[in-house]
PDB file of N, CA and C in Angstrom:
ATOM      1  N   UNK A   1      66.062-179.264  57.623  1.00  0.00           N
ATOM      2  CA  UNK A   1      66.726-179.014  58.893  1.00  0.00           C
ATOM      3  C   UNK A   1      66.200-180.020  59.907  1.00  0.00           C
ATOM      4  N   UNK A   2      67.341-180.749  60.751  1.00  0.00           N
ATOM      5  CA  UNK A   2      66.860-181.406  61.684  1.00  0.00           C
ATOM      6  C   UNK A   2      66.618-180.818  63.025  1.00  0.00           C
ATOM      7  N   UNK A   3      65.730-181.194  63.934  1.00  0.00           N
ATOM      8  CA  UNK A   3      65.578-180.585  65.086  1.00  0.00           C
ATOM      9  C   UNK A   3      66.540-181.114  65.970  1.00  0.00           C
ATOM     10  N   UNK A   4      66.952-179.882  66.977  1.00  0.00           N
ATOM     11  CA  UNK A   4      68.601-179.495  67.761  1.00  0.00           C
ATOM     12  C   UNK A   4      67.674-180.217  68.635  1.00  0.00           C
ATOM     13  N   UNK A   5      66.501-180.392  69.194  1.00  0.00           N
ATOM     14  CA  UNK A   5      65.763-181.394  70.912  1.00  0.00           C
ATOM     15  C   UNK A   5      65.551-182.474  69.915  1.00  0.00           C
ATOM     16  N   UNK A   6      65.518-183.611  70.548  1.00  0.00           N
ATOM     17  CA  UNK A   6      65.110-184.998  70.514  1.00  0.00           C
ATOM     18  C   UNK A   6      64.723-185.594  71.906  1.00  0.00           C
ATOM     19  N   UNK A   7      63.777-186.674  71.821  1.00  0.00           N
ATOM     20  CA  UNK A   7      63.253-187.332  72.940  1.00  0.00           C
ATOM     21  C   UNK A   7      64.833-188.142  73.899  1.00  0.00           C
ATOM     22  N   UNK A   8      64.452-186.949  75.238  1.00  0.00           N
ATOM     23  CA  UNK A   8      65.666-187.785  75.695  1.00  0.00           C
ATOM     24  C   UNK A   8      66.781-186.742  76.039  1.00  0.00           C
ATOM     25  N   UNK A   9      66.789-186.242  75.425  1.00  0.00           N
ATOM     26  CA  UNK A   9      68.088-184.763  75.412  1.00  0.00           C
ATOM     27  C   UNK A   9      68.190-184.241  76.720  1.00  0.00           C
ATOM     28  N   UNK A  10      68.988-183.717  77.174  1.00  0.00           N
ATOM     29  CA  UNK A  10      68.904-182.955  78.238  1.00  0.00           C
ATOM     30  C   UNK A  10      69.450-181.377  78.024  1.00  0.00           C
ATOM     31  N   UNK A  11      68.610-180.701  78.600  1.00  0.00           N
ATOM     32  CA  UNK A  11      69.015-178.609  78.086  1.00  0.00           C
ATOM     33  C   UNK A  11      69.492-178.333  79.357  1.00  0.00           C
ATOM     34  N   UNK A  12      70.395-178.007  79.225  1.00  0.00           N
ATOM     35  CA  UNK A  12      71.223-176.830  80.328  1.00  0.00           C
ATOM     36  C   UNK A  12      70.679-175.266  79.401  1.00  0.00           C
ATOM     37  N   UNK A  13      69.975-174.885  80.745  1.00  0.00           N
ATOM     38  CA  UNK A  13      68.849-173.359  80.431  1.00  0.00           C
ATOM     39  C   UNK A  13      70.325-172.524  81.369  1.00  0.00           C
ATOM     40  N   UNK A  14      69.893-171.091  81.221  1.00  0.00           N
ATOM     41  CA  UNK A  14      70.878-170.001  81.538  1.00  0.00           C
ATOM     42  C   UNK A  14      69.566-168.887  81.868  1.00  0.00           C
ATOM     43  N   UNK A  15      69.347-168.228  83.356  1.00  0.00           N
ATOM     44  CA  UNK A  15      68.781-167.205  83.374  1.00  0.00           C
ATOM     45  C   UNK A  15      69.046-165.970  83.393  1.00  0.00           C
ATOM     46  N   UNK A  16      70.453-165.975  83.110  1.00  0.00           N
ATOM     47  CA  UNK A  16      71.110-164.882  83.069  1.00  0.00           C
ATOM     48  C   UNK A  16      72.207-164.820  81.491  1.00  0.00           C
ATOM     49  N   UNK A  17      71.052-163.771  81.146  1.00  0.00           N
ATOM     50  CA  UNK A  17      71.309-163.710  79.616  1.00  0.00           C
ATOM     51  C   UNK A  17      70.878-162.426  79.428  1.00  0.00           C
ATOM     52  N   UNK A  18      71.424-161.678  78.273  1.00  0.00           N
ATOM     53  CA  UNK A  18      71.023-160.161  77.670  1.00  0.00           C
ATOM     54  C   UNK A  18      70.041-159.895  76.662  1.00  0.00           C
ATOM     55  N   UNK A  19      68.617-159.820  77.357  1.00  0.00           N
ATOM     56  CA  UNK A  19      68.149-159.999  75.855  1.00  0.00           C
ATOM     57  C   UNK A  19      68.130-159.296  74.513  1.00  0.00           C
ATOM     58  N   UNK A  20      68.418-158.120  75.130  1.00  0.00           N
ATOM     59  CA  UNK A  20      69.310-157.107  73.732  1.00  0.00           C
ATOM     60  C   UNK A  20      69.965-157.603  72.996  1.00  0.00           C
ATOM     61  N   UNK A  21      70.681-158.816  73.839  1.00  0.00           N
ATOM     62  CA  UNK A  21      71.983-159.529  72.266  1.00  0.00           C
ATOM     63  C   UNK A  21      71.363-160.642  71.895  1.00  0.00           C
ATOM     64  N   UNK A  22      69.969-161.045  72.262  1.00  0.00           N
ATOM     65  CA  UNK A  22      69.344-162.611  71.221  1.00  0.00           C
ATOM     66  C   UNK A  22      69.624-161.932  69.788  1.00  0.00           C
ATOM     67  N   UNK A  23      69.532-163.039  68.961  1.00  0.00           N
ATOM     68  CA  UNK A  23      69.752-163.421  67.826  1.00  0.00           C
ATOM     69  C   UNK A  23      69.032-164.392  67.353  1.00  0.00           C
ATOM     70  N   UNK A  24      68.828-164.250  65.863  1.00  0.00           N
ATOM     71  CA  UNK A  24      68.059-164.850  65.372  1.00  0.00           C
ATOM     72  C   UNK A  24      68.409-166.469  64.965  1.00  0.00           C
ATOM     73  N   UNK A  25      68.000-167.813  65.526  1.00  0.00           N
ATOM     74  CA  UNK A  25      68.414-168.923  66.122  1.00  0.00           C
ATOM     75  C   UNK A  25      68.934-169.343  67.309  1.00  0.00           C
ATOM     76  N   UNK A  26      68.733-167.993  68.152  1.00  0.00           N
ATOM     77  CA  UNK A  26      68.997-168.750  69.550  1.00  0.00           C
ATOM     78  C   UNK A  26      67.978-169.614  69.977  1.00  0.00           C
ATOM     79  N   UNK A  27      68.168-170.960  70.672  1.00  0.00           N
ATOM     80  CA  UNK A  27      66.968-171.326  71.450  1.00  0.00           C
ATOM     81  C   UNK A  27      66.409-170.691  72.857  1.00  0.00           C
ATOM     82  N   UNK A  28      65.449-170.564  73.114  1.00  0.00           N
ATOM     83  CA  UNK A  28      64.996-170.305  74.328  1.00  0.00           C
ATOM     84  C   UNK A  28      63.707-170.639  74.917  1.00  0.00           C
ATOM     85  N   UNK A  29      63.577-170.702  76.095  1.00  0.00           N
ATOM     86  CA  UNK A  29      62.440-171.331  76.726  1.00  0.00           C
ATOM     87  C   UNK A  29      61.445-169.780  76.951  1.00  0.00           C
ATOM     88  N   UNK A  30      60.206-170.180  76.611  1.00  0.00           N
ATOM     89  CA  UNK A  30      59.261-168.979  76.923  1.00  0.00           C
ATOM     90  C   UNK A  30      57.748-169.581  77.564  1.00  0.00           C
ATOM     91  N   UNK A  31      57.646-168.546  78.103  1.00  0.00           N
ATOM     92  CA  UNK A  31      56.026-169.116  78.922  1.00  0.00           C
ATOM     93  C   UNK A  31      54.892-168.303  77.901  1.00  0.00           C
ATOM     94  N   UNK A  32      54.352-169.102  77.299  1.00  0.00           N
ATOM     95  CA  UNK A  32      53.190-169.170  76.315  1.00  0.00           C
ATOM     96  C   UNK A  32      51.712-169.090  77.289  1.00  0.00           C
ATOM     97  N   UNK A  33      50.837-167.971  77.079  1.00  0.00           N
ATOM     98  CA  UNK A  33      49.533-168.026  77.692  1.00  0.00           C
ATOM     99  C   UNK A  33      49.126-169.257  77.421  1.00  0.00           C
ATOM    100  N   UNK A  34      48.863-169.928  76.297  1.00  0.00           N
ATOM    101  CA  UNK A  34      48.017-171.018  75.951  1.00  0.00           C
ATOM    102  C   UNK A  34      49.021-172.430  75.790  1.00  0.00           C
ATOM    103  N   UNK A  35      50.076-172.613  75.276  1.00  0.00           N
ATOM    104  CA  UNK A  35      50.709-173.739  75.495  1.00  0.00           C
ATOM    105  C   UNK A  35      51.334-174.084  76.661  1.00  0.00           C
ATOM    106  N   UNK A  36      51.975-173.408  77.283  1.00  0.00           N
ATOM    107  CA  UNK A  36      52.641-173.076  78.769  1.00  0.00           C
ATOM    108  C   UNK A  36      54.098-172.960  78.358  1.00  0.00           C
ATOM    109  N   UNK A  37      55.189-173.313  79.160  1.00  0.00           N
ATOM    110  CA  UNK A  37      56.827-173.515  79.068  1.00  0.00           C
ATOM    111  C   UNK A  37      56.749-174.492  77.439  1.00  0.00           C
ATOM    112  N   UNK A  38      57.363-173.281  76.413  1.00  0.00           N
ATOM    113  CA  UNK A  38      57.818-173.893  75.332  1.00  0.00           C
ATOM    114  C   UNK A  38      59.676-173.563  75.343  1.00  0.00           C
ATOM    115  N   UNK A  39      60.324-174.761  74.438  1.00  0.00           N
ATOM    116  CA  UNK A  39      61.781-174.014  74.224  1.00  0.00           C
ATOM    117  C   UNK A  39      61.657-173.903  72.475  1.00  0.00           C
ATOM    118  N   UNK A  40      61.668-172.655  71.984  1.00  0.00           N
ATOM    119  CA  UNK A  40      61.682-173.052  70.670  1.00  0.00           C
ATOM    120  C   UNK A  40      62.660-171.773  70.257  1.00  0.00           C
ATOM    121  N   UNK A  41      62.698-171.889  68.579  1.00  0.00           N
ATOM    122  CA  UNK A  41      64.131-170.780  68.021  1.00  0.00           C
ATOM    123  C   UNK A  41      63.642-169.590  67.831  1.00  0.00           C
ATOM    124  N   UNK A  42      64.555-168.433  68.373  1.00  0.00           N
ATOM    125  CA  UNK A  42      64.323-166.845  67.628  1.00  0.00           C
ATOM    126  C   UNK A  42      64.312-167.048  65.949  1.00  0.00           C
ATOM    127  N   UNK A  43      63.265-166.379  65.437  1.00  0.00           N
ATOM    128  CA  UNK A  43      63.085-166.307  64.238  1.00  0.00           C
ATOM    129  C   UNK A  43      63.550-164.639  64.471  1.00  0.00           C
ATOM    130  N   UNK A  44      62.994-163.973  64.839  1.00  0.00           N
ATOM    131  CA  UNK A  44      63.489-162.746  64.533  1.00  0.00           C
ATOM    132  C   UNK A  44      62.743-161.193  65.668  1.00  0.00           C
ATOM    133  N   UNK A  45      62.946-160.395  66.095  1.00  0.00           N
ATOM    134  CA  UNK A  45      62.168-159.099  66.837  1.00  0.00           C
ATOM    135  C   UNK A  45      61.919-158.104  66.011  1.00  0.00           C
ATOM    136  N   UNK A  46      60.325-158.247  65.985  1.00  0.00           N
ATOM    137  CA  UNK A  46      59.277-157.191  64.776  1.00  0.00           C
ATOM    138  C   UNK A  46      60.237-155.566  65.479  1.00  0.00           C
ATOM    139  N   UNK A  47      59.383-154.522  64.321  1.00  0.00           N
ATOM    140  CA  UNK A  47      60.031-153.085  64.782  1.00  0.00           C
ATOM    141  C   UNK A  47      59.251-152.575  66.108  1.00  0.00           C
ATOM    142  N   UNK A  48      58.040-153.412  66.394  1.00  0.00           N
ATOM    143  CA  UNK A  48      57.531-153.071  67.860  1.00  0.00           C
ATOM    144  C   UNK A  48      58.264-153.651  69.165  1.00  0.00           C
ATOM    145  N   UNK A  49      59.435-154.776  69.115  1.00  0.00           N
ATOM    146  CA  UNK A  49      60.036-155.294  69.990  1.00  0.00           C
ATOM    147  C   UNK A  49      59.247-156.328  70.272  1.00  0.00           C
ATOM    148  N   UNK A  50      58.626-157.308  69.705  1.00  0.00           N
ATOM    149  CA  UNK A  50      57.816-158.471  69.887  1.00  0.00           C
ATOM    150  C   UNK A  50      58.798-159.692  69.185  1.00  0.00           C
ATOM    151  N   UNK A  51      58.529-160.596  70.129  1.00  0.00           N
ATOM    152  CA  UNK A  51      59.451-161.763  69.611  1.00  0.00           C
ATOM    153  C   UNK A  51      58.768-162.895  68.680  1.00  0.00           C
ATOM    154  N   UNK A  52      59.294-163.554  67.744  1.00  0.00           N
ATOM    155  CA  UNK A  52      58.833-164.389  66.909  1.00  0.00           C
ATOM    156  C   UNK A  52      59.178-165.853  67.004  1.00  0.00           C
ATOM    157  N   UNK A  53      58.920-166.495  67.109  1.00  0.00           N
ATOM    158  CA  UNK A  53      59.622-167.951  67.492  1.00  0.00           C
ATOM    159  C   UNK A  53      59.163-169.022  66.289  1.00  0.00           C
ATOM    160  N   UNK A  54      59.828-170.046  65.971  1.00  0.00           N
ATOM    161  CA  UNK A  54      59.316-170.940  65.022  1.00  0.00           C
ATOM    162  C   UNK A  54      60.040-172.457  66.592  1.00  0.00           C
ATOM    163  N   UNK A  55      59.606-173.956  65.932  1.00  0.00           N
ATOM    164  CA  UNK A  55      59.767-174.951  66.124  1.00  0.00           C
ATOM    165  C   UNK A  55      60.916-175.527  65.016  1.00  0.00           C
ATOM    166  N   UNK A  56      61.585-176.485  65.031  1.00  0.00           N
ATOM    167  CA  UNK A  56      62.314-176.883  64.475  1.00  0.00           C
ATOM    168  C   UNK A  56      61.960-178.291  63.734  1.00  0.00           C
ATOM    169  N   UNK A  57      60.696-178.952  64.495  1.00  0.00           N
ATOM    170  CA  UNK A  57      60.055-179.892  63.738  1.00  0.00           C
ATOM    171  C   UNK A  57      58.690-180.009  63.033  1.00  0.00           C
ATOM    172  N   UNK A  58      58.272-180.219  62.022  1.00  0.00           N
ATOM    173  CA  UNK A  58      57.563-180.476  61.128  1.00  0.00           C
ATOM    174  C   UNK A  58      56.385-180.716  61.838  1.00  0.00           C
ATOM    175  N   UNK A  59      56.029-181.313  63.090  1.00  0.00           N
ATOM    176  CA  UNK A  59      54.848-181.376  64.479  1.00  0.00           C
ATOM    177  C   UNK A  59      55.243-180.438  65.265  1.00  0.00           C
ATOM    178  N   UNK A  60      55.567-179.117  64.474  1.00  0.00           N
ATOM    179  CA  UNK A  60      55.645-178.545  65.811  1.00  0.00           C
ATOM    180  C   UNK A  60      54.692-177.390  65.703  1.00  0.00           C
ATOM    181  N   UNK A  61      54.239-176.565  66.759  1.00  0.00           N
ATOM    182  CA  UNK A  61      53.375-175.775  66.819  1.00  0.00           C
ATOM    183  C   UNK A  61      53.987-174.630  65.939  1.00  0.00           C
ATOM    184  N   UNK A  62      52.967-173.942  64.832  1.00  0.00           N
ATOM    185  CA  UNK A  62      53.380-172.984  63.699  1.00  0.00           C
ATOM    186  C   UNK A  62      53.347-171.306  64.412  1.00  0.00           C
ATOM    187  N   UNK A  63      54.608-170.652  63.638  1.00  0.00           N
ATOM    188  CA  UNK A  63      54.945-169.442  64.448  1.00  0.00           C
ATOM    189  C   UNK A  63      53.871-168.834  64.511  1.00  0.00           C
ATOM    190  N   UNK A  64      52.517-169.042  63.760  1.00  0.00           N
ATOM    191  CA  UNK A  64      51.393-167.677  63.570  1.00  0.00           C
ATOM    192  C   UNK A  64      50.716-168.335  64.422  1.00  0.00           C
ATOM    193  N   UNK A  65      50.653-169.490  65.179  1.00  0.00           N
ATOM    194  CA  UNK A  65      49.771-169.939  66.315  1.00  0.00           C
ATOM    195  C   UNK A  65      50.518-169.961  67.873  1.00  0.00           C
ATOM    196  N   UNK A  66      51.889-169.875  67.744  1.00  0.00           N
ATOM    197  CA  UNK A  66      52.878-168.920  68.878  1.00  0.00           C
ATOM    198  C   UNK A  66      52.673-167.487  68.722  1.00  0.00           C
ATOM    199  N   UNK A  67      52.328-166.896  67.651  1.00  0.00           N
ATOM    200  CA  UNK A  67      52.099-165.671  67.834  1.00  0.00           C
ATOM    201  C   UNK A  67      53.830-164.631  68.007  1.00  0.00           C
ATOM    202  N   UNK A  68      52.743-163.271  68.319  1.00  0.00           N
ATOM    203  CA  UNK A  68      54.317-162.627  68.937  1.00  0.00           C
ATOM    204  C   UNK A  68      54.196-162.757  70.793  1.00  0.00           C
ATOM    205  N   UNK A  69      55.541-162.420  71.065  1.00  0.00           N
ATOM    206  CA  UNK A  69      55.800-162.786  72.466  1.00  0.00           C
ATOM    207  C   UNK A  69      56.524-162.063  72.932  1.00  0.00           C
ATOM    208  N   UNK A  70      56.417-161.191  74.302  1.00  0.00           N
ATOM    209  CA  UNK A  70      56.586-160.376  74.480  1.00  0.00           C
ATOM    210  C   UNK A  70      58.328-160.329  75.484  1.00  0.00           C
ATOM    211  N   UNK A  71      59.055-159.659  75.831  1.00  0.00           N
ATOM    212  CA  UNK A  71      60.239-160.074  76.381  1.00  0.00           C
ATOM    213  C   UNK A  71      60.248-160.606  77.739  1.00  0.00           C
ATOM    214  N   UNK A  72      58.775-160.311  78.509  1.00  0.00           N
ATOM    215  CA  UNK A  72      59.063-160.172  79.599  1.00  0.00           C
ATOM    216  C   UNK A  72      58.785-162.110  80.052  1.00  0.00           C
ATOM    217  N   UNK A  73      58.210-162.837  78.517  1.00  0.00           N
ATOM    218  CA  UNK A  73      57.192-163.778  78.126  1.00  0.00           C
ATOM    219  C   UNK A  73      58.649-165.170  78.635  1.00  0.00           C
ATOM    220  N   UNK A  74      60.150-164.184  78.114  1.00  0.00           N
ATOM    221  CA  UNK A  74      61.213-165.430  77.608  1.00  0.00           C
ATOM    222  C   UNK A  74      62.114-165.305  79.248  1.00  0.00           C
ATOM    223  N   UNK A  75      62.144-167.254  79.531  1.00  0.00           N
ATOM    224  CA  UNK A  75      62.641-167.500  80.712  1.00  0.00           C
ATOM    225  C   UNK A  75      63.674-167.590  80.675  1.00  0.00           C
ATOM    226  N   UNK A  76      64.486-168.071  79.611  1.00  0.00           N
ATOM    227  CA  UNK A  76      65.674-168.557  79.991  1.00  0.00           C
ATOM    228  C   UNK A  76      66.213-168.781  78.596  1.00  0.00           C
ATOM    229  N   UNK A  77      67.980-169.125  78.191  1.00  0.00           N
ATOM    230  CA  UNK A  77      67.993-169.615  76.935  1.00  0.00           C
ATOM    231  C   UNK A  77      68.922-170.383  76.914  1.00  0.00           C
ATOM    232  N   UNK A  78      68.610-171.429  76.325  1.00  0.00           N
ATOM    233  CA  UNK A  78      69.531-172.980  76.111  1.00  0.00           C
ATOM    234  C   UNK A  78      71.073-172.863  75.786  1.00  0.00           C
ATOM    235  N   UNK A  79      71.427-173.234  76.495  1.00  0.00           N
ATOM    236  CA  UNK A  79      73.057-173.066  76.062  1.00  0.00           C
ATOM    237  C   UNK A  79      73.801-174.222  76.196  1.00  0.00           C
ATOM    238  N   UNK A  80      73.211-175.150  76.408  1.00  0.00           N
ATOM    239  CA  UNK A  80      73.816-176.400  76.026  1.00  0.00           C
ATOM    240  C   UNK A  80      72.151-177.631  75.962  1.00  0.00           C
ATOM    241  N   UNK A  81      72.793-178.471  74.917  1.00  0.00           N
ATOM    242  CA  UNK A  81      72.016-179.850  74.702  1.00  0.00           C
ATOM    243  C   UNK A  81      72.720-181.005  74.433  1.00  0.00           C
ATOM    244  N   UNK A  82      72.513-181.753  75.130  1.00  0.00           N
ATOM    245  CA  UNK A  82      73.078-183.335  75.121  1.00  0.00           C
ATOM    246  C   UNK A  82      71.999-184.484  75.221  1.00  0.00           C
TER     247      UNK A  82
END
């Protein structure tokens, strides 16, 4: 799989979104305690309501070192890239 960001891209973010209806591959931007503003993909929401995120590139930070993330964690979600 190739990664949907490349150097250069530009994201049109959306803060008005439902997060009840994410899905698993949406992108979205989240504020990370330790990395800060990441945009990376829904992998999936554990049965506690914790969010899972992966990267799309091979350098990218691994989901078990994103951890889970909580809803209140996700800013915004990408709805367009060019």
């Amino acid at each position: 799989m190739f990664p949907r960001l490349k150097n250069g891209n530009f994201v049109l973010l959306s803060e008005h979104f439902d997060k009840q209806k994410l899905q698993a591959g949406d992108m979205l931007k989240l504020l990370h305690p330790r990395y800060g503003y990441m945009v990376k993909t829904l992998v999936g929401i554990d049965h506690s309501g914790w969010f899972w995120f992966k990267g799309e590139s091979k350098h990218s930070v691994s989901i078990n070192d994103i951890g889970p993330i909580a809803a209140q964690q996700i800013k915004s979600k990408v709805i367009f890239v060019c």
